[in-house]
Protein backbone atom coordinates (compact mmCIF):
# COMPACT_ATOMS: atom_id res chain seq x y z
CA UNK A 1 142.26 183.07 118.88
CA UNK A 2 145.06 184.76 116.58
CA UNK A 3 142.45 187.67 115.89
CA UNK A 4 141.37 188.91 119.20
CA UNK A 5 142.38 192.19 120.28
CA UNK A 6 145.65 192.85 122.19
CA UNK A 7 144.35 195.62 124.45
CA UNK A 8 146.93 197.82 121.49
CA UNK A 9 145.66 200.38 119.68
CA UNK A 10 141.84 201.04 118.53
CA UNK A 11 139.44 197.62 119.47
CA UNK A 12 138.36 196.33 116.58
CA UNK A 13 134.37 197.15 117.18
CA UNK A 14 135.80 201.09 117.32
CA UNK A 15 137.48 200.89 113.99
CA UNK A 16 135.07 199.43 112.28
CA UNK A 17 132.52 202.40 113.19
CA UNK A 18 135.39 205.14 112.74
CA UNK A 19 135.97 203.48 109.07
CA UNK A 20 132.44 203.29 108.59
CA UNK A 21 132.15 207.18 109.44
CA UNK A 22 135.41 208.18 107.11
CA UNK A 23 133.27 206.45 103.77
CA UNK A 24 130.25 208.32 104.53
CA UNK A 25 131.19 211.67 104.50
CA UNK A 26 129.03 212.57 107.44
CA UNK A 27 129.56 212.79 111.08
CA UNK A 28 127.79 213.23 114.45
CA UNK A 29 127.68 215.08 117.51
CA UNK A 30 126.19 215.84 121.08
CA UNK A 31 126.61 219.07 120.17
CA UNK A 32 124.02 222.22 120.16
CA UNK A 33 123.04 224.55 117.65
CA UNK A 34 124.97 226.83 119.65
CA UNK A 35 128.10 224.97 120.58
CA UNK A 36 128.30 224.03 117.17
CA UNK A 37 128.08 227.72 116.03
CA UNK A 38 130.96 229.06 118.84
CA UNK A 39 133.38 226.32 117.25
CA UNK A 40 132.86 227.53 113.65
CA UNK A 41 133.37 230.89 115.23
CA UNK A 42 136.87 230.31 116.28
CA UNK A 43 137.58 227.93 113.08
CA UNK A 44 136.68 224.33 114.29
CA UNK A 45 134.36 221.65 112.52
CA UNK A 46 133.12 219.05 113.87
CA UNK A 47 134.47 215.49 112.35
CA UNK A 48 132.35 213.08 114.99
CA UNK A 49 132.00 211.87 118.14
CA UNK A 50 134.19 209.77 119.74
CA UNK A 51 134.84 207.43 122.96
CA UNK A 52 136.95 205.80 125.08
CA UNK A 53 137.02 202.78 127.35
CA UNK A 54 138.43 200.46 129.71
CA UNK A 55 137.26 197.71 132.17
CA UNK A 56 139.91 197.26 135.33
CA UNK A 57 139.75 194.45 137.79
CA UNK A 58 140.75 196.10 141.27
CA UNK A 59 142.68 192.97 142.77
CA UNK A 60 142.96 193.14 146.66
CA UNK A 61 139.83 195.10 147.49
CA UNK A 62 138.65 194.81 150.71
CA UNK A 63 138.94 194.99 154.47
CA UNK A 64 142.09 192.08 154.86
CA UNK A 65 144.13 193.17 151.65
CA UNK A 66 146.02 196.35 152.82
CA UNK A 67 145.24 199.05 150.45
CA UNK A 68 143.20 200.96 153.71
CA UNK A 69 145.80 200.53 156.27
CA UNK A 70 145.58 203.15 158.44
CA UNK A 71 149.06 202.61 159.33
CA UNK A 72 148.31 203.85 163.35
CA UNK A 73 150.58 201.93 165.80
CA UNK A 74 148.47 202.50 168.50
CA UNK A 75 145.04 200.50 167.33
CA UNK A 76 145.71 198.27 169.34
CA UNK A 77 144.87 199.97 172.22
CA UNK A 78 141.52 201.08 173.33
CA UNK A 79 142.94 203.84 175.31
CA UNK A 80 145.63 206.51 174.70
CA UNK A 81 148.12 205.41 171.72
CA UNK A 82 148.33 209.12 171.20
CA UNK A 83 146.92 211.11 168.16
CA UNK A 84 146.56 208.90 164.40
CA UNK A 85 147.80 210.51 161.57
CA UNK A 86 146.57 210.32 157.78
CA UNK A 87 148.04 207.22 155.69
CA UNK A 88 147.41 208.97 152.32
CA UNK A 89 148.14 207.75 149.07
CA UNK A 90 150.49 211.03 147.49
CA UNK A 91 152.93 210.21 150.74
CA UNK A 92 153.31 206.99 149.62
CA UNK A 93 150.17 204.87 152.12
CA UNK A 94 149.13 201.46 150.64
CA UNK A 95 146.30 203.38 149.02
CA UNK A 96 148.54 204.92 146.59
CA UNK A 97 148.60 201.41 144.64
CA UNK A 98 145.10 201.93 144.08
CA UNK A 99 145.19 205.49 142.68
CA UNK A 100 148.27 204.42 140.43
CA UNK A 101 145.69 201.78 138.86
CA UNK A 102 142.14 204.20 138.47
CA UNK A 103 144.88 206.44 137.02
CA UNK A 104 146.08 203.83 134.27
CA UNK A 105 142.21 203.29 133.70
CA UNK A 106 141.70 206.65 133.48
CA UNK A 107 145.17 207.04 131.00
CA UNK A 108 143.67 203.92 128.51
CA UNK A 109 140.48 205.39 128.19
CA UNK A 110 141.34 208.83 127.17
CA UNK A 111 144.41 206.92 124.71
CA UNK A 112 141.40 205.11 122.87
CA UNK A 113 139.25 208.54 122.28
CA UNK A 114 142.42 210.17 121.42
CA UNK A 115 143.24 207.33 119.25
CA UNK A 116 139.49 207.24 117.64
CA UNK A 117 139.97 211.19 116.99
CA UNK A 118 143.02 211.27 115.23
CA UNK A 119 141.21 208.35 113.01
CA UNK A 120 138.90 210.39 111.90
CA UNK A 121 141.46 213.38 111.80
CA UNK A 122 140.67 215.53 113.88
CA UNK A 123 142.62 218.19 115.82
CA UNK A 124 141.30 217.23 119.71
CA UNK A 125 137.90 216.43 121.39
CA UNK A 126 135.69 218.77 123.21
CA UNK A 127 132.69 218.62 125.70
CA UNK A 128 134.67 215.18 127.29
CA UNK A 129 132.90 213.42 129.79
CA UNK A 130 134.47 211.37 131.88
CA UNK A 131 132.51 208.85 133.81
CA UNK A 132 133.64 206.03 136.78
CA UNK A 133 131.26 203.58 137.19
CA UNK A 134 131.19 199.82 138.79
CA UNK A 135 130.97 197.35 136.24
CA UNK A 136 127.47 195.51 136.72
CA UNK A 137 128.77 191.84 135.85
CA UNK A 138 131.43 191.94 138.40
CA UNK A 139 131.70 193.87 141.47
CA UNK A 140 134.98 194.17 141.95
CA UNK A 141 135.46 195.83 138.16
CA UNK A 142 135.36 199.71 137.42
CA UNK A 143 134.40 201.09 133.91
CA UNK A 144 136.23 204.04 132.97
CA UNK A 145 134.52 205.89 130.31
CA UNK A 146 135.00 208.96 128.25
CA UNK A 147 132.74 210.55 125.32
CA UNK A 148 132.74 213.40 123.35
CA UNK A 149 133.05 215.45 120.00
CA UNK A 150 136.32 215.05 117.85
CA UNK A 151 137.44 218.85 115.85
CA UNK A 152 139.35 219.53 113.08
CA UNK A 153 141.04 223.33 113.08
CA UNK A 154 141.05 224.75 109.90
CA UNK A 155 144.50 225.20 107.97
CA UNK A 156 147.38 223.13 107.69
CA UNK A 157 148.86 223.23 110.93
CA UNK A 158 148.23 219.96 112.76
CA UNK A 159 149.08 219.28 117.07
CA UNK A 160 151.66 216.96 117.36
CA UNK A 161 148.83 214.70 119.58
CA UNK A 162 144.70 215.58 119.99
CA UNK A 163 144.06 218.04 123.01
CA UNK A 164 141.19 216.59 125.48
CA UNK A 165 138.93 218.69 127.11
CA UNK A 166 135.48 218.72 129.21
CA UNK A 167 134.75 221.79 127.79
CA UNK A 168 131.90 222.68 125.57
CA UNK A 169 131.60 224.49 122.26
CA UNK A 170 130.94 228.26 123.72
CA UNK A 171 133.64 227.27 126.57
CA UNK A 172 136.26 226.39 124.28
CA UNK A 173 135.31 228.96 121.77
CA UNK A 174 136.17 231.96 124.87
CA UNK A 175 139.12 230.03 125.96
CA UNK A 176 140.78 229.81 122.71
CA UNK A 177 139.31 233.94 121.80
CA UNK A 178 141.17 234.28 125.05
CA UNK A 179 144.47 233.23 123.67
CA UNK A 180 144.36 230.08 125.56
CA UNK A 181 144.15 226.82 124.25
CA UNK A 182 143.24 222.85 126.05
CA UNK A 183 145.73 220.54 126.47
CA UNK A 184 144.18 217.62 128.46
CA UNK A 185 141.62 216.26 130.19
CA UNK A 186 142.97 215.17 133.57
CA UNK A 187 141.62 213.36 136.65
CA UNK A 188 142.86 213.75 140.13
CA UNK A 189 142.12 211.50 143.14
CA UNK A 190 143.63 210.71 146.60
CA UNK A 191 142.62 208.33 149.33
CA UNK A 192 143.28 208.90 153.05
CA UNK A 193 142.68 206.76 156.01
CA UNK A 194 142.62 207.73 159.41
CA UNK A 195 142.29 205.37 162.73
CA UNK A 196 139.36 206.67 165.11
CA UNK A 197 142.06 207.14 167.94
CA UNK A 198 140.95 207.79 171.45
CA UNK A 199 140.42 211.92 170.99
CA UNK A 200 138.35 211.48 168.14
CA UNK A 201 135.84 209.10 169.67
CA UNK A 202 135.63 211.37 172.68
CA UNK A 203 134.80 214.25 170.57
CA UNK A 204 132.09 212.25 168.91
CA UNK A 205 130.65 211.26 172.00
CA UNK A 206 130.94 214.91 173.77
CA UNK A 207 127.43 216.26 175.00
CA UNK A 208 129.01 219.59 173.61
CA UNK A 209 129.30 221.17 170.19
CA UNK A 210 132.53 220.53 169.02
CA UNK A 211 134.90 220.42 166.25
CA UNK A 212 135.55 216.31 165.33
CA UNK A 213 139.37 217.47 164.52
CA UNK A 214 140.48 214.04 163.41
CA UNK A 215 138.08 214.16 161.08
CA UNK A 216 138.72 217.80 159.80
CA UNK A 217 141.73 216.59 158.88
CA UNK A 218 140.83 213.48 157.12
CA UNK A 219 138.82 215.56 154.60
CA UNK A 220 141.51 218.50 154.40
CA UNK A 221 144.13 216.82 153.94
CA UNK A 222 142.60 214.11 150.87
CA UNK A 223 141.55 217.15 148.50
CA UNK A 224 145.23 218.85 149.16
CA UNK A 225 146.26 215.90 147.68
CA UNK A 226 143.65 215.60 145.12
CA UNK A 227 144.77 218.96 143.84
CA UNK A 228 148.43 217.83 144.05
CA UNK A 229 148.08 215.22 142.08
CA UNK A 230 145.96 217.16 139.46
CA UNK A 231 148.91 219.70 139.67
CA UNK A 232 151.68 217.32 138.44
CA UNK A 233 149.77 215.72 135.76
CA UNK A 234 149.52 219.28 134.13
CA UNK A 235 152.87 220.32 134.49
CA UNK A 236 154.27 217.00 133.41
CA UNK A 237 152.03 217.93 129.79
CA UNK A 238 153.03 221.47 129.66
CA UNK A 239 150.04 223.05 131.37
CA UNK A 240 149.97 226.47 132.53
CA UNK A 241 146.77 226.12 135.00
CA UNK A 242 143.75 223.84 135.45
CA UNK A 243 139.97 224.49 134.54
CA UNK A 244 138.21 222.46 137.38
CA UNK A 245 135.10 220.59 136.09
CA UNK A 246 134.42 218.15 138.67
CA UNK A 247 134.64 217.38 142.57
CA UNK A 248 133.85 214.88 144.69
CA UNK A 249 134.62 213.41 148.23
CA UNK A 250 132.82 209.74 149.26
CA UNK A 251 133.86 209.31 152.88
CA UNK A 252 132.75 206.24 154.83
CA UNK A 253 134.36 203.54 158.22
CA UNK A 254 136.05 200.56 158.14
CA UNK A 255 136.77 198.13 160.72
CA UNK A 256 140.48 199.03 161.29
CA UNK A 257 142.79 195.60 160.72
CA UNK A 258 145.19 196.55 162.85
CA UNK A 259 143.32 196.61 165.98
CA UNK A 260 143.19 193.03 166.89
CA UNK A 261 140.13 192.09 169.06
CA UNK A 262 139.70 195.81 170.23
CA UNK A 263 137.21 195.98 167.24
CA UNK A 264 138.24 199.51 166.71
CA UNK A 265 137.09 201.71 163.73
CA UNK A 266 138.75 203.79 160.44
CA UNK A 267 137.47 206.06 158.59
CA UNK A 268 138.65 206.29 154.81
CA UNK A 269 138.04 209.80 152.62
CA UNK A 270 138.45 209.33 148.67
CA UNK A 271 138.31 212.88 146.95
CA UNK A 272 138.38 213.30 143.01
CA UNK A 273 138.95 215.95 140.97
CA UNK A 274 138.10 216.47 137.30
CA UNK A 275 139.35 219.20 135.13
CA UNK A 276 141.09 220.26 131.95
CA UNK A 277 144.97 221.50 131.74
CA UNK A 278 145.14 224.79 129.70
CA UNK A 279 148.15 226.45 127.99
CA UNK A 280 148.89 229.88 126.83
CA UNK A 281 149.72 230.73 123.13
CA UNK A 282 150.89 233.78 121.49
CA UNK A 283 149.51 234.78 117.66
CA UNK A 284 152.21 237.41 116.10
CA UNK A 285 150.85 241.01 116.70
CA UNK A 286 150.07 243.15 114.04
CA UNK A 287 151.70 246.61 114.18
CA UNK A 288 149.44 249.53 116.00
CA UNK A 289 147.84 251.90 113.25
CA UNK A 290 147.87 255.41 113.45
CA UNK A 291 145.05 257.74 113.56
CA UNK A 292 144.56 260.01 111.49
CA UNK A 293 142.25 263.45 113.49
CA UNK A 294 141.24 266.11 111.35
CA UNK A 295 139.71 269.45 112.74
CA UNK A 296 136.08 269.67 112.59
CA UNK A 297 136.51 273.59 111.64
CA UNK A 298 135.90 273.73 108.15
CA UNK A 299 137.81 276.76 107.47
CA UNK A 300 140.74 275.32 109.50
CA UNK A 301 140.46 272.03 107.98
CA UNK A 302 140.93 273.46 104.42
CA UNK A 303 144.16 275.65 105.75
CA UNK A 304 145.62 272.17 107.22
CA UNK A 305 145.05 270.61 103.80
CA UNK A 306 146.51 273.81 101.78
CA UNK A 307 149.68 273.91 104.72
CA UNK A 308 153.14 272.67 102.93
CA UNK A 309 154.93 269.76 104.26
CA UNK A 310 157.59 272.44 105.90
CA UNK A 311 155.11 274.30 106.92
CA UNK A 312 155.35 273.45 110.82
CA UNK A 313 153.07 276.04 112.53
């Protein structure tokens, strides 16, 4: 059909509720009383709420498709092989074809709210809620969704694109009182594998109490990476810092491919981060103002009125 939507700009179902919104004059929020309050505070109104989403087929899921190779040379063998490293996605693993697609999810959902609040004219959207969720008619599909209120700044002065934030009303109110202001909503994730090599299954099986170092670094090393990656999305937008809002790690084992018949094990750590870029900016200072003391004498106060401008005693 000539008229179906192109996957461009706002889906049709969106503009026809942003369009509705613009003729009525009114718009909504998730706001509260006092969110709505802090933003008037600082100069923002409220123009509506808006949203954001996108449904992504992840092709090649699964045990026999590669994206959790452990890369380990040694699964093959039951015994020895010496010590597995990490395949992680930010050094370039077959995970990282994964993140790179969540991450264009993640990009075309907040492009659609954007999109939807510069519609409706507004300035950028606060409280943002980003949700990743498996799409219940197919399980192999993941819902990217985001939600939240669209502002308008008072003035003239328009940003060259919306600002995104997961921020609410008092939160953005004290960031922007403390001459700070959002730039985007951001959301960082990294997958590691690592083969259960021969040291790691001893330590699991050890009648003592000891550290499972393998797996130490499994988890330490994913949520470096999850903050590396958060790190280069905000300086590649400007960003000065991040405002976390969000963190998670799912860790679970997979029956490694590369071991052959040995049947041996991997386990897979997938950390995600969720937070909001910030930037600094400057308002011109006004000049300090002098201050003006005067005795509380009486008798001298009336002498330092009646003293001549020479007069420098």
């Amino acid at each position: 059909m000539s008229g179906e939507w192109t996957g461009a700009g706002l889906p049709p179902v969106a503009a026809a509720r942003i369009a509705e919104v613009r003729s009525s004059g009114t718009w909504s929020s998730a706001l509260s009383t006092g969110e709505f309050a802090a933003l008037r505070a600082v100069g923002f109104e409220p123009v509506g709420q808006v949203m954001g989403s996108a449904v992504y087929h992840v092709g090649r899921s699964g045990r026999y498709w590669g994206y959790h190779d452990c890369l380990y040379a040694g699964a093959r063998y039951a015994f020895g092989g010496g010590s597995a490293g990490v395949a992680l996605s930010g050094r370039g693993a077959p995970s990282a074809a994964l993140v790179e697609v969540l991450d264009q999810a993640r990009r075309s959902a907040l492009d659609r709210m954007s999109a939807e609040c510069s519609a409706l004219g507004g300035d950028g959207v606060v409280a943002a809620q980003l949700t990743v969720a498996p799409f219940v008619a197919q399980p192999n599909c993941l819902e990217f969704k985001v939600i939240g209120t669209a502002v308008r700044a008072a003035g003239t002065v328009r940003a060259p694109q919306p600002f995104t934030c997961h921020l609410d009303g008092q939160g953005f109110a004290k960031l922007v009182t403390a001459g700070w202001v959002p730039v985007e909503l951001l959301y960082g994730m990294s997958i590691g594998v690592r083969h259960d090599d021969y040291g790691t299954r001893a330590q699991t099986r050890s009648w003592n109490n000891t550290e499972v170092s393998g797996w130490s670094e499994l988890v330490q090393t994913v949520r470096s990476d999850a903050r590396a990656h958060l790190r280069a999305q905000s300086g590649r937008r400007g960003g000065d810092g991040v405002i976390l809002s969000a963190g998670d790690l799912r860790i679970w084992g997979e029956s490694c491919m590369r071991s052959g018949n040995n049947e041996q094990e991997d386990h897979v750590a997938e950390a995600t981060l969720v937070g909001t870029t910030v930037a600094r900016f400057t308002a011109r200072k006004e000049p300090p103002r002098t201050l003006t003391v005067m005795p509380l004498d009486p008798e001298r106060r009336r002498r330092t009125m009646r003293r001549p401008a020479t007069d420098t005693r």
